[in-house]
C-alpha atoms as a PDB file:
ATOM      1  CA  UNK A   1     176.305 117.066 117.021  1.00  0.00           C
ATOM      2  CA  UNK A   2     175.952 113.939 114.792  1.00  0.00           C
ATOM      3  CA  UNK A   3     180.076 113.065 115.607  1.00  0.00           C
ATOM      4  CA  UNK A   4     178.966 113.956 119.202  1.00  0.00           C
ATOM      5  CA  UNK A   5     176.354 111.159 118.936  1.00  0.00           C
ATOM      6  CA  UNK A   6     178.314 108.938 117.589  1.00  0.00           C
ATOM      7  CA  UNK A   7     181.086 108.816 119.442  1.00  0.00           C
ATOM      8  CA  UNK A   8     178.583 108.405 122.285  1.00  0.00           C
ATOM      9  CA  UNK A   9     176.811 105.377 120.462  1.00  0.00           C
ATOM     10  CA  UNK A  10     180.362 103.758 119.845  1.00  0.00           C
ATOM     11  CA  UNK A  11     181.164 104.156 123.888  1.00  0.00           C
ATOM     12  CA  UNK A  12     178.211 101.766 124.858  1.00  0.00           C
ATOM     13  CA  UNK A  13     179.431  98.335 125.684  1.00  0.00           C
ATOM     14  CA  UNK A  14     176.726  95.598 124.855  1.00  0.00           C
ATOM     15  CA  UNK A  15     176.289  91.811 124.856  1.00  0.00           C
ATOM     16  CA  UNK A  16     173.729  90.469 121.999  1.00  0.00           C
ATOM     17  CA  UNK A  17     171.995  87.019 122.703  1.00  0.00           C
ATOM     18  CA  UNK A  18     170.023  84.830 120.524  1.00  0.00           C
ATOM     19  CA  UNK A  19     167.191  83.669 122.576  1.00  0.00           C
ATOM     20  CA  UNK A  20     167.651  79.558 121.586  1.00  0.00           C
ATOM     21  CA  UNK A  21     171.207  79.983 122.559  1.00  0.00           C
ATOM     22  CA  UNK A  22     170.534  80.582 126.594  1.00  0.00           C
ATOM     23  CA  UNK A  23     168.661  78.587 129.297  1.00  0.00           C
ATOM     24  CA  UNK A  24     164.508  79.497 129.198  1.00  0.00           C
ATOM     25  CA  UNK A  25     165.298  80.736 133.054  1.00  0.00           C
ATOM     26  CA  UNK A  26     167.992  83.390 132.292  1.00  0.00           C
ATOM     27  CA  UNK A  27     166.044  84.718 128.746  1.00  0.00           C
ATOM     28  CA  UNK A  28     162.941  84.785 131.254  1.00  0.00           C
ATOM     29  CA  UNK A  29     164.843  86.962 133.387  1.00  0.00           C
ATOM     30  CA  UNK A  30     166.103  89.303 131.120  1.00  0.00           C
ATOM     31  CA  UNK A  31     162.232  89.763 129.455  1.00  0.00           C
ATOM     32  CA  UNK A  32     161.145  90.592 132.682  1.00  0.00           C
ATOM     33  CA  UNK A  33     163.742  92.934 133.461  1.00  0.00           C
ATOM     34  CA  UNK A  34     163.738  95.051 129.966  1.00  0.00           C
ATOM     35  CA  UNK A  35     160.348  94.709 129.303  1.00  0.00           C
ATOM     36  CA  UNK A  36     158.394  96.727 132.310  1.00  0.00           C
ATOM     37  CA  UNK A  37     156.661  98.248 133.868  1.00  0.00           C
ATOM     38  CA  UNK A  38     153.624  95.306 133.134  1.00  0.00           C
ATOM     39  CA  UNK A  39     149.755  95.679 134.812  1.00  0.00           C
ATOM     40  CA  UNK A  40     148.799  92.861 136.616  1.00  0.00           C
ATOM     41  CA  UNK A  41     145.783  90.685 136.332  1.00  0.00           C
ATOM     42  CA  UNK A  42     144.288  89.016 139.455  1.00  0.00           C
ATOM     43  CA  UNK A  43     142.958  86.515 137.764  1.00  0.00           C
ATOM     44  CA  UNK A  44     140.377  84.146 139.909  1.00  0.00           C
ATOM     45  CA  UNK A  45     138.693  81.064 138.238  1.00  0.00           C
ATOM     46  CA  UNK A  46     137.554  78.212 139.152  1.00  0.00           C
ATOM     47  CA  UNK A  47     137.342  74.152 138.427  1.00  0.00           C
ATOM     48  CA  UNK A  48     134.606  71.918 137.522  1.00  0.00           C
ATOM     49  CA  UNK A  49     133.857  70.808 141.429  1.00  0.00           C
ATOM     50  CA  UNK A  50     133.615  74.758 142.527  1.00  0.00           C
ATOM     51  CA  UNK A  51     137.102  74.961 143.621  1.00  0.00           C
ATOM     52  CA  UNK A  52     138.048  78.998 143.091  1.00  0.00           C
ATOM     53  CA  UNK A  53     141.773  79.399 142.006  1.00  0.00           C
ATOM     54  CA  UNK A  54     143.153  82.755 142.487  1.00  0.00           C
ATOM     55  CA  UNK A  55     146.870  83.736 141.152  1.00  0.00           C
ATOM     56  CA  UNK A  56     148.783  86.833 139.557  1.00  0.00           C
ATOM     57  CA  UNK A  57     149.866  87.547 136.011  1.00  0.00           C
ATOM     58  CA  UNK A  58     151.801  90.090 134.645  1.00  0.00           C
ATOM     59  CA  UNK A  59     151.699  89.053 131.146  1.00  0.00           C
ATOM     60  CA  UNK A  60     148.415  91.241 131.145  1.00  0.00           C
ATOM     61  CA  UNK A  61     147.578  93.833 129.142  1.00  0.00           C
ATOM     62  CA  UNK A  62     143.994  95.457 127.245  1.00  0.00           C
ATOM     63  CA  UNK A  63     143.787  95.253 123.799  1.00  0.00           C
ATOM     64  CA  UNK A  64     140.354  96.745 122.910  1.00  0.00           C
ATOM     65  CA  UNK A  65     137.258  98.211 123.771  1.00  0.00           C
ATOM     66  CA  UNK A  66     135.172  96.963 120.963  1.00  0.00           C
ATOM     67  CA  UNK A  67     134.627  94.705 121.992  1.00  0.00           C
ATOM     68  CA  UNK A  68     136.434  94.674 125.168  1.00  0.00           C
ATOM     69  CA  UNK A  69     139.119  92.433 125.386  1.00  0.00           C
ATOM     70  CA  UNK A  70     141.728  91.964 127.812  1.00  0.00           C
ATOM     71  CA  UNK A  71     144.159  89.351 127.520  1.00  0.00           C
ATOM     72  CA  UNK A  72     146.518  87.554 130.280  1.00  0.00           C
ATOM     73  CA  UNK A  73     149.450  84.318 129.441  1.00  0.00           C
ATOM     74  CA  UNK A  74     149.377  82.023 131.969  1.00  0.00           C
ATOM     75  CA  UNK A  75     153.112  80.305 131.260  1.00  0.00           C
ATOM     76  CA  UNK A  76     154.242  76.786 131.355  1.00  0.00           C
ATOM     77  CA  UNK A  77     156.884  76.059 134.551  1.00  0.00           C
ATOM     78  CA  UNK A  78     160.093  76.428 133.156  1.00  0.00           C
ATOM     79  CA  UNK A  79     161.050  73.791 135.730  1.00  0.00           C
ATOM     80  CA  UNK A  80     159.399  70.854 135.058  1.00  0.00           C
ATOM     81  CA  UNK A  81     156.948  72.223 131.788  1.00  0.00           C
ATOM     82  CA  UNK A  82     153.821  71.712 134.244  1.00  0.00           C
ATOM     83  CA  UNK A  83     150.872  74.285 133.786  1.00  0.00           C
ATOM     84  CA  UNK A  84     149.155  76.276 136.522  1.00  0.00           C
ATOM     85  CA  UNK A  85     145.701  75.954 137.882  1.00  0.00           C
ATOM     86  CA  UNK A  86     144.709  78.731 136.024  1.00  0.00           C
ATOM     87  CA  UNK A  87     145.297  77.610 132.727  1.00  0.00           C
ATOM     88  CA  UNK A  88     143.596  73.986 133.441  1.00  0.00           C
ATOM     89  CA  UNK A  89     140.427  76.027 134.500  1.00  0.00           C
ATOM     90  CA  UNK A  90     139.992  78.261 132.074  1.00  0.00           C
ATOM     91  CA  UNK A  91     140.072  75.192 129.598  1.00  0.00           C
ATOM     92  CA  UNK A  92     136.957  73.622 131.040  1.00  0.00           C
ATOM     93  CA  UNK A  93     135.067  76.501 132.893  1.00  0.00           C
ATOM     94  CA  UNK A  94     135.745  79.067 130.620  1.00  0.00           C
ATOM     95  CA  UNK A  95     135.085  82.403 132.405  1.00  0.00           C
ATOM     96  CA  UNK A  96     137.639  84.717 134.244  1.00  0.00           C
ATOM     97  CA  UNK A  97     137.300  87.563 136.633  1.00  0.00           C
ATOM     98  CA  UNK A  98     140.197  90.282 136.310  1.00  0.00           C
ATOM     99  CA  UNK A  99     140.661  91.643 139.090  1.00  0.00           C
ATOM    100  CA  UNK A 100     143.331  95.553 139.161  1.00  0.00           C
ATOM    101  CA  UNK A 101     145.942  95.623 141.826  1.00  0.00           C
ATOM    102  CA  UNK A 102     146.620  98.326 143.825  1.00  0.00           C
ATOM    103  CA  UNK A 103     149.153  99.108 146.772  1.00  0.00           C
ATOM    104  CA  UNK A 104     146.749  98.044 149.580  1.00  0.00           C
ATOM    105  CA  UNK A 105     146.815  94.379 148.829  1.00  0.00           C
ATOM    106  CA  UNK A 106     150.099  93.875 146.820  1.00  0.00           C
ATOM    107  CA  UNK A 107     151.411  91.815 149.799  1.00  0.00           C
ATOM    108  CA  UNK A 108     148.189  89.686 149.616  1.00  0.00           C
ATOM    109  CA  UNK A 109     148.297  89.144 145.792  1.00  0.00           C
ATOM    110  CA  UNK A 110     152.434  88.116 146.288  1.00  0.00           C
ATOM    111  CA  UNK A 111     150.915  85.496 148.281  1.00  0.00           C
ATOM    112  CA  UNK A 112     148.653  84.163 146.044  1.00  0.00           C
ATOM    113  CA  UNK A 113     151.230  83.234 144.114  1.00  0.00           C
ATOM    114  CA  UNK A 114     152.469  80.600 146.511  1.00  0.00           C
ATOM    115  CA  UNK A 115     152.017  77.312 144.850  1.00  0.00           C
ATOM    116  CA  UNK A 116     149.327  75.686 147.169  1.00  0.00           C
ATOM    117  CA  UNK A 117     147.772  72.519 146.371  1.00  0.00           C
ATOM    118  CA  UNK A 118     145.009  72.022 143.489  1.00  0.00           C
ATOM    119  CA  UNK A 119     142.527  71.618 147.208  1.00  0.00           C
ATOM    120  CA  UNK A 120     143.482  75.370 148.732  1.00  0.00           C
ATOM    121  CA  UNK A 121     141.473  78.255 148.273  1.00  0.00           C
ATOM    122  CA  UNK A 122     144.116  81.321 147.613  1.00  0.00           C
ATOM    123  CA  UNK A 123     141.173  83.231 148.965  1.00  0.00           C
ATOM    124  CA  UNK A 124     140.904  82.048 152.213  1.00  0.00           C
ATOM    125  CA  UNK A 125     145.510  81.641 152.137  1.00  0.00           C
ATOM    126  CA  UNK A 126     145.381  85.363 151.422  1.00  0.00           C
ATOM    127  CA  UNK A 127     142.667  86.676 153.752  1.00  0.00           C
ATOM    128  CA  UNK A 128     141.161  88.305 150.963  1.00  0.00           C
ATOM    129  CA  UNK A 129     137.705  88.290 150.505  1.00  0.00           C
ATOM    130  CA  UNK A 130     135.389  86.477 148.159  1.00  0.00           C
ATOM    131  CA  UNK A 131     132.634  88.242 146.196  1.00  0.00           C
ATOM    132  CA  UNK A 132     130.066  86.660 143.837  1.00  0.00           C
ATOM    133  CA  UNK A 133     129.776  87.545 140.279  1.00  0.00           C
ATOM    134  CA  UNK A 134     126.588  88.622 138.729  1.00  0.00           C
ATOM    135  CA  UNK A 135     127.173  87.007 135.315  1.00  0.00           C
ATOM    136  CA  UNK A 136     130.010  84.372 135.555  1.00  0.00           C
ATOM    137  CA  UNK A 137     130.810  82.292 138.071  1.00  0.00           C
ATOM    138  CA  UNK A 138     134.610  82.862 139.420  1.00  0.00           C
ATOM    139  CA  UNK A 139     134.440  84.884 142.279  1.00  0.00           C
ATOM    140  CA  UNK A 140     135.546  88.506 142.635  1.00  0.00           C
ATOM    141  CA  UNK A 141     138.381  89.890 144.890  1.00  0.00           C
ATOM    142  CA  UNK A 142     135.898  92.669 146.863  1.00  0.00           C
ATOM    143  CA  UNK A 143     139.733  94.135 148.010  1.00  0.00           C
ATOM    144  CA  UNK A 144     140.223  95.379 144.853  1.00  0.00           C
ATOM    145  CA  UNK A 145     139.582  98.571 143.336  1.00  0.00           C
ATOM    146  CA  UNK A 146     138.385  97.462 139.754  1.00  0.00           C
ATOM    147  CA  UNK A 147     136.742  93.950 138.797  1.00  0.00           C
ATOM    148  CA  UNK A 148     136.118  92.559 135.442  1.00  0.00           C
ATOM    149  CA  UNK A 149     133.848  90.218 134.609  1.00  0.00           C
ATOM    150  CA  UNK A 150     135.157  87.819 131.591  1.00  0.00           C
ATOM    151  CA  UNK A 151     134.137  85.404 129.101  1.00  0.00           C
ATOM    152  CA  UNK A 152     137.048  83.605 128.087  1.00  0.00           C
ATOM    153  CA  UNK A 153     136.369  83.279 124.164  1.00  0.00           C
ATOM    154  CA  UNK A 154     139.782  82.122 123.089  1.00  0.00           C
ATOM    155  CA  UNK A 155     142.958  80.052 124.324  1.00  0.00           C
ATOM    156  CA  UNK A 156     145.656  79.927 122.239  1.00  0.00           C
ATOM    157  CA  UNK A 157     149.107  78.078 123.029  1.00  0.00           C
ATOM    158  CA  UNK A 158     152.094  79.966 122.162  1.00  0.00           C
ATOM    159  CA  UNK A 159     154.266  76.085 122.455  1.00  0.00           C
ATOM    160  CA  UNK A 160     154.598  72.881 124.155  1.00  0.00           C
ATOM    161  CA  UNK A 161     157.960  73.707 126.296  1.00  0.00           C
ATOM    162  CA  UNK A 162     158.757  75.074 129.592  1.00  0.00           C
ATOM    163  CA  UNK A 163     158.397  79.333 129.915  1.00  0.00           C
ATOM    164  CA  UNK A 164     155.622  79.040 126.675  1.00  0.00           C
ATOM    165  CA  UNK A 165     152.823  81.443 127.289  1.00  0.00           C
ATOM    166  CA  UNK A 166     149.150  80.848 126.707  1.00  0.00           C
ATOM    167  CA  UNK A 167     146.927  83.226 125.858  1.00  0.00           C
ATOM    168  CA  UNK A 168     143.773  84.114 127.664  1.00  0.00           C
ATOM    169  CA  UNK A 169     141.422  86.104 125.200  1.00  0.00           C
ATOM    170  CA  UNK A 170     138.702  87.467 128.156  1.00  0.00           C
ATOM    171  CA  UNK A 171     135.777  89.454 126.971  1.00  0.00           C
ATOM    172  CA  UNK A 172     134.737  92.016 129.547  1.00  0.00           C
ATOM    173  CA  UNK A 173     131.031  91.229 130.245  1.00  0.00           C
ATOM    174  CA  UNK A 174     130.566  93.441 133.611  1.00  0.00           C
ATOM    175  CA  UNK A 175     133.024  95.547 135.608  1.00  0.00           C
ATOM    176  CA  UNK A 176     132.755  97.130 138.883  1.00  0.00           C
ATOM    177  CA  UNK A 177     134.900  99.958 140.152  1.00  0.00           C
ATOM    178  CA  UNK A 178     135.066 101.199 144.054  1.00  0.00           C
ATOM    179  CA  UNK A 179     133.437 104.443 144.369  1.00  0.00           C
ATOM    180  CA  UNK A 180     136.645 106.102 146.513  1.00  0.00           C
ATOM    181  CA  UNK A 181     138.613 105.925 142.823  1.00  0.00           C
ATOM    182  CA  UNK A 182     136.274 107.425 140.605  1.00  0.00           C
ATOM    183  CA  UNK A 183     136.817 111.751 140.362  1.00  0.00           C
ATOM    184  CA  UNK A 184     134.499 114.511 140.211  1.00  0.00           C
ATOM    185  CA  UNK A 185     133.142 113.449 136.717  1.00  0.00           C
ATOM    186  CA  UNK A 186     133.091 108.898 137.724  1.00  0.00           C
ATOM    187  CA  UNK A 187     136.199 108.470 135.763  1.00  0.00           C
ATOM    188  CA  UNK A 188     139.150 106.522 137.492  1.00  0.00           C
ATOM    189  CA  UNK A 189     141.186 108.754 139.403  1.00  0.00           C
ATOM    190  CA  UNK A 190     144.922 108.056 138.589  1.00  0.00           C
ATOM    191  CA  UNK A 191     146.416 108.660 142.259  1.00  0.00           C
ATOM    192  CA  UNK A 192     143.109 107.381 143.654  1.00  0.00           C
ATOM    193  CA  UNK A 193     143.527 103.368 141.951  1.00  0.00           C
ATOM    194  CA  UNK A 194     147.068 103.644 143.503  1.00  0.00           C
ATOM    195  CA  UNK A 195     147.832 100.722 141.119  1.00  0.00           C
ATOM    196  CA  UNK A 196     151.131  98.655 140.976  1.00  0.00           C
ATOM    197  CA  UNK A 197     152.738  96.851 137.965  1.00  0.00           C
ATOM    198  CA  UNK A 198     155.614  94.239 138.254  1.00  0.00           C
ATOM    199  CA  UNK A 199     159.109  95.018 136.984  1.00  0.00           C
ATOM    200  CA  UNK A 200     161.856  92.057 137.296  1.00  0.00           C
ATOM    201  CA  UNK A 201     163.768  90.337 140.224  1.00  0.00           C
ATOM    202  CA  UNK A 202     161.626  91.284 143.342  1.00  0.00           C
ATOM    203  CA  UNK A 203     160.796  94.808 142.303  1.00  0.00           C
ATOM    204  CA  UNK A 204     157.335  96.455 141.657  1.00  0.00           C
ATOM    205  CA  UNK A 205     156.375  99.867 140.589  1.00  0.00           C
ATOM    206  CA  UNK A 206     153.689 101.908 142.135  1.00  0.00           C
ATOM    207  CA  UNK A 207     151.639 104.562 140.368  1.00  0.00           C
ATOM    208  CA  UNK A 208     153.244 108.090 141.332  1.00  0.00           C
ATOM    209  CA  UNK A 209     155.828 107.009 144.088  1.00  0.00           C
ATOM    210  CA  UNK A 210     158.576 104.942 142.283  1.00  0.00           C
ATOM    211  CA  UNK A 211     159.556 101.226 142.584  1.00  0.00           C
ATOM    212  CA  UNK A 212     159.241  99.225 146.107  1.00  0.00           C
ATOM    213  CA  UNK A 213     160.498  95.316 146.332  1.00  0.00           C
ATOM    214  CA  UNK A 214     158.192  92.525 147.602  1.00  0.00           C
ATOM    215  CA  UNK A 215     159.889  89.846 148.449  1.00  0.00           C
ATOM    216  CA  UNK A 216     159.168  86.372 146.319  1.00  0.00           C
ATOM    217  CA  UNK A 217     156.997  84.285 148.790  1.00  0.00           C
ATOM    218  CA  UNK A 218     158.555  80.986 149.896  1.00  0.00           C
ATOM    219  CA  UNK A 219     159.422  78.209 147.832  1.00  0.00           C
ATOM    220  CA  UNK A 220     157.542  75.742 150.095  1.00  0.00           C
ATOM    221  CA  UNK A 221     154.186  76.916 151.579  1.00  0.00           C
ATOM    222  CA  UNK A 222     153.753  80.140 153.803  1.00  0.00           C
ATOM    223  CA  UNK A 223     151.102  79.212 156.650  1.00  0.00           C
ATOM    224  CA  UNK A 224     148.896  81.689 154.631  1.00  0.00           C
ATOM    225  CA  UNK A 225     146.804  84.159 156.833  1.00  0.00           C
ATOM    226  CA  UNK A 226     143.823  81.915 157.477  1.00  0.00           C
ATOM    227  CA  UNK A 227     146.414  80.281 160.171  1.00  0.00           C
ATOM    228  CA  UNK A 228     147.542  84.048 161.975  1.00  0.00           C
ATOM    229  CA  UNK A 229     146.128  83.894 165.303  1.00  0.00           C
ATOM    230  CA  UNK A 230     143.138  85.762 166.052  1.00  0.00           C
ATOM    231  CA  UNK A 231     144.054  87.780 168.331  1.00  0.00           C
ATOM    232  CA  UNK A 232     146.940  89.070 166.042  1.00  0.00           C
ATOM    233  CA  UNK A 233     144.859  89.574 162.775  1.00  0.00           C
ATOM    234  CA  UNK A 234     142.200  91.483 164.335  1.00  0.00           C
ATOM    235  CA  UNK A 235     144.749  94.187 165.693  1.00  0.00           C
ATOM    236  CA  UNK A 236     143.450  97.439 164.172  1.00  0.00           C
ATOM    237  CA  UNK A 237     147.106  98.543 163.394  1.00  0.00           C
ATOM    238  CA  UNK A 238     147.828  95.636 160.619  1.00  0.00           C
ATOM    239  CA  UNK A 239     147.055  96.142 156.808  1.00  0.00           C
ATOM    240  CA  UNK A 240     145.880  93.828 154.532  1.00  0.00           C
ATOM    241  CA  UNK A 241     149.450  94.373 153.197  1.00  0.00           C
ATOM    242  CA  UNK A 242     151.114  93.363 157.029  1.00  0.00           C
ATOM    243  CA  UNK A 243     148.874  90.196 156.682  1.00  0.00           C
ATOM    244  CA  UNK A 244     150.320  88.912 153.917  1.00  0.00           C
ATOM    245  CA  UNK A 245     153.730  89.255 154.979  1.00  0.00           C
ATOM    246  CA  UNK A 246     152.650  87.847 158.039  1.00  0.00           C
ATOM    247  CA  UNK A 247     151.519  84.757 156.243  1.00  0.00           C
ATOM    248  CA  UNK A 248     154.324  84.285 153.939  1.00  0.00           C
ATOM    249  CA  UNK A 249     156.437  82.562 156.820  1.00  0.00           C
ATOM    250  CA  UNK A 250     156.891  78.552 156.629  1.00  0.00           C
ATOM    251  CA  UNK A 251     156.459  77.936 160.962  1.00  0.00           C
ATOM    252  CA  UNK A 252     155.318  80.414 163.479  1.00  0.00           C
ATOM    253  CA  UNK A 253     157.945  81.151 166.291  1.00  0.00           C
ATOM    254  CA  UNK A 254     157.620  79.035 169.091  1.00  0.00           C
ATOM    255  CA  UNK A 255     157.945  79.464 172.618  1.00  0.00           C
ATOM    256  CA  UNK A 256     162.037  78.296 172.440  1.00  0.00           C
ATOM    257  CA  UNK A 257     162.342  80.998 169.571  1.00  0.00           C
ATOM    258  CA  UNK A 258     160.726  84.016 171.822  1.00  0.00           C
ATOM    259  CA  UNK A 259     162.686  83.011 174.773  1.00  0.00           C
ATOM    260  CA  UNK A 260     166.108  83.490 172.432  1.00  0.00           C
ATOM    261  CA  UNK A 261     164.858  86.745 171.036  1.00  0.00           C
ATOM    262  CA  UNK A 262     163.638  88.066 174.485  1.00  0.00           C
ATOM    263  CA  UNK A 263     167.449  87.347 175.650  1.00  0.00           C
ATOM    264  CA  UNK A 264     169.210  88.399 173.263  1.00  0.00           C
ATOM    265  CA  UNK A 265     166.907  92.186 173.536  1.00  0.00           C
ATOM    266  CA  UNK A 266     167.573  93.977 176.495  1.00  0.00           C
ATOM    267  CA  UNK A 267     164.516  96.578 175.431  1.00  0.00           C
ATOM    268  CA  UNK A 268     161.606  94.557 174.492  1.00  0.00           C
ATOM    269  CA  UNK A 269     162.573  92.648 177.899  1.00  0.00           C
ATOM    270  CA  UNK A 270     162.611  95.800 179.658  1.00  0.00           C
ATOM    271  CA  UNK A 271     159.095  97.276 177.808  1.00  0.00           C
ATOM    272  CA  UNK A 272     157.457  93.184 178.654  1.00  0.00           C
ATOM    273  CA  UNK A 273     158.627  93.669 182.324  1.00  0.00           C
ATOM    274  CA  UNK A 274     156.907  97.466 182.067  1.00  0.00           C
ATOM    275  CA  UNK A 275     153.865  96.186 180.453  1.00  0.00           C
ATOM    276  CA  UNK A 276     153.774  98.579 178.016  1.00  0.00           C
ATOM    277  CA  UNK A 277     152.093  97.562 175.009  1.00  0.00           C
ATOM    278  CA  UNK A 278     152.031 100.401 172.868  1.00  0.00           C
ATOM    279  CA  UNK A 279     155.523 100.386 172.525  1.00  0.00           C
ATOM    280  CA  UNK A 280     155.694  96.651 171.628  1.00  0.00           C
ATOM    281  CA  UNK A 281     153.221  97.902 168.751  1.00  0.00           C
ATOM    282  CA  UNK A 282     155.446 100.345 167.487  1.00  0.00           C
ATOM    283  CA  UNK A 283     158.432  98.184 167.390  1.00  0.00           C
ATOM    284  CA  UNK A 284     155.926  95.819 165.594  1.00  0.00           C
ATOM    285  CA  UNK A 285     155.582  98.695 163.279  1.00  0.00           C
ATOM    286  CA  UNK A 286     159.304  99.174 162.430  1.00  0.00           C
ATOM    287  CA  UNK A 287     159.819  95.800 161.976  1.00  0.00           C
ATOM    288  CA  UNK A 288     157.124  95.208 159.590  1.00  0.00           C
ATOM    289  CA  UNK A 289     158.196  98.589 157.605  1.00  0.00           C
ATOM    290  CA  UNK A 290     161.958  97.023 157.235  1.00  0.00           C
ATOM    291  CA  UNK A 291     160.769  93.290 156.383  1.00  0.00           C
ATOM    292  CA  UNK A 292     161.752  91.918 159.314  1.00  0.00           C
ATOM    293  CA  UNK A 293     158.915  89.447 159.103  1.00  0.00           C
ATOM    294  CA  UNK A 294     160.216  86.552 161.871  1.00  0.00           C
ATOM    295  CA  UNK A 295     161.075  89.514 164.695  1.00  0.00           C
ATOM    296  CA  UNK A 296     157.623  91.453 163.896  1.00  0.00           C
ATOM    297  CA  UNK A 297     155.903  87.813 164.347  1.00  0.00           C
ATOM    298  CA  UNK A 298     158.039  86.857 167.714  1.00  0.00           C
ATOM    299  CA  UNK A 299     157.178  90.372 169.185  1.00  0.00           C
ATOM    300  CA  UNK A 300     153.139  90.165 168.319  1.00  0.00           C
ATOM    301  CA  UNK A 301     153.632  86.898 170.139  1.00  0.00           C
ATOM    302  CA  UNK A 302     155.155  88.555 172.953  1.00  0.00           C
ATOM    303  CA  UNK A 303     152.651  90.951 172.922  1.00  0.00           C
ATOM    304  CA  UNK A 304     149.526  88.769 172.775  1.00  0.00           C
ATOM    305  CA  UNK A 305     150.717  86.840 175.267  1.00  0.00           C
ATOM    306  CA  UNK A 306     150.991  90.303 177.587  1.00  0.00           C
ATOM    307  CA  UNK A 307     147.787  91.075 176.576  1.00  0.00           C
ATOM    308  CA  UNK A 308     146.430  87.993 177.982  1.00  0.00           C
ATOM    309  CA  UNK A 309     146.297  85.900 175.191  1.00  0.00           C
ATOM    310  CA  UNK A 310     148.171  82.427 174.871  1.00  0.00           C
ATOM    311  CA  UNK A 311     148.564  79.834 172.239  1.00  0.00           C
ATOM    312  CA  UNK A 312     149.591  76.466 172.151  1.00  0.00           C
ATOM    313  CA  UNK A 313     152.776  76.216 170.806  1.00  0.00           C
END
């Protein structure tokens, strides 16, 4: 057994790295792909003038319950050393609200994470919805299953150079849990909270079903889902989750872009000249389950526009 074992040990081909000896990017990469999978914290705050911030972390973890302390790391760009709204509020308004992930809104959170101006509220980007706090003054995301309420007693710096974490020492001071996740005796359900953690590259984990990839939202700015028509968001078959892939697009299609896609798809032509709009829904469907973010948009267009309703382009 022990040869067995060791000729086994002796087969495995490995590369060894000291950490100062590689660029911060590729060790961050490697962290996040051996070191998974991690919770996420939500974590909204906001600035001296009221501005809310809200953005995702999955340097996040709980590290006791007396007194209750969970603690997030808010990292310095490795691209230019800059730090993140987050960081700079928690500094001067130094209170935190936590809020747990689950499946229903990981498209939403990915959003969030968009780098939108110091101005934006990742709120309103997000179409998420915001929720005041009984005893601190960040708001809460009502979307999510469990909210904690935080007093940020510590910051500490972990260094001064790009990919350095900070940590966020947050003292839970209230928390508030959605009914539909609590189980016969009010304890969190695990299948019910349907929570997600973040692995590396683009992939996530969920609870009980296995990893899923969200793709990394744009490097410039989506359009966010405060700027989805109307007449789109309100359609009863979109998620929270469609929403936010529908707002992680730079420019929605315009009328030049429909016209190529209607001619270059003989069936959607065919359904449009047939009016039939539950069939332009289910194609909407499939093309939101396989990512195909710019046809889903092009068809709801298409759709909307059957339905009656036009936009300017």
């Amino acid at each position: 057994m022990e040869h067995n074992l060791h000729t086994f040990v002796m087969m495995q081909k490995a590369i060894s790295i000291i950490p100062s000896e590689i660029a911060t990017g590729k060790l961050h990469s490697y962290l996040l792909g051996a070191v998974g999978p991690r919770p996420i914290a939500f974590a909204s705050t906001i600035d001296e003038r009221g501005i809310p911030n809200l953005s995702p972390f999955s340097f996040f973890n709980v590290f006791s319950a007396n007194p209750p302390i969970l603690i997030f790391s808010p990292a310095r760009r490795v691209r230019n050393n800059t730090t993140k709204h987050t960081l700079d509020n928690v500094l001067k308004i130094k209170e935190v609200v936590i809020n747990i992930v689950n499946y229903e809104l990981v498209q939403q959170m990915s959003l969030t994470s968009t780098e939108y101006g110091e101005k934006e509220n990742e709120f309103i980007k997000a179409g998420l919805t915001m929720l005041d706090s009984d005893l601190v003054r960040p708001y809460r995301v009502a979307e999510s299953p469990v909210q904690f309420e935080c007093k940020v007693t510590k910051v500490e710096a972990l260094g001064k150079e790009g990919g350095a974490g900070n940590l966020v020492f947050s003292e839970v001071v209230k928390m508030h849990l959605h009914e539909t996740i609590l189980d016969e005796n009010g304890l969190i359900d695990q299948f019910k909270i349907d929570q997600v953690a973040r692995m590396g590259g683009n992939w996530y984990s969920r609870a009980n079903k296995g990893m899923f990839e969200v793709p990394k939202p744009l490097s410039g700015l989506g359009i966010g889902v405060d700027n989805i028509p109307e007449e789109i968001k309100s359609l009863k078959m979109l998620s929270g989750n469609d929403l936010g892939l529908l707002g992680n697009i730079e420019k929605i299609p315009d009328k030049k872009d429909i016209e190529e896609f209607l001619d270059a798809n003989d069936q959607i032509r065919s359904i449009v000249k047939n009016k039939d709009s539950g069939e332009l829904l289910k194609i909407i469907r499939e093309y939101l389950d396989n990512n195909k973010i710019l046809s889903a948009w092009k068809v709801l267009l298409i759709n909307s526009k059957l339905n009656g309703n036009t936009r300017k382009n």
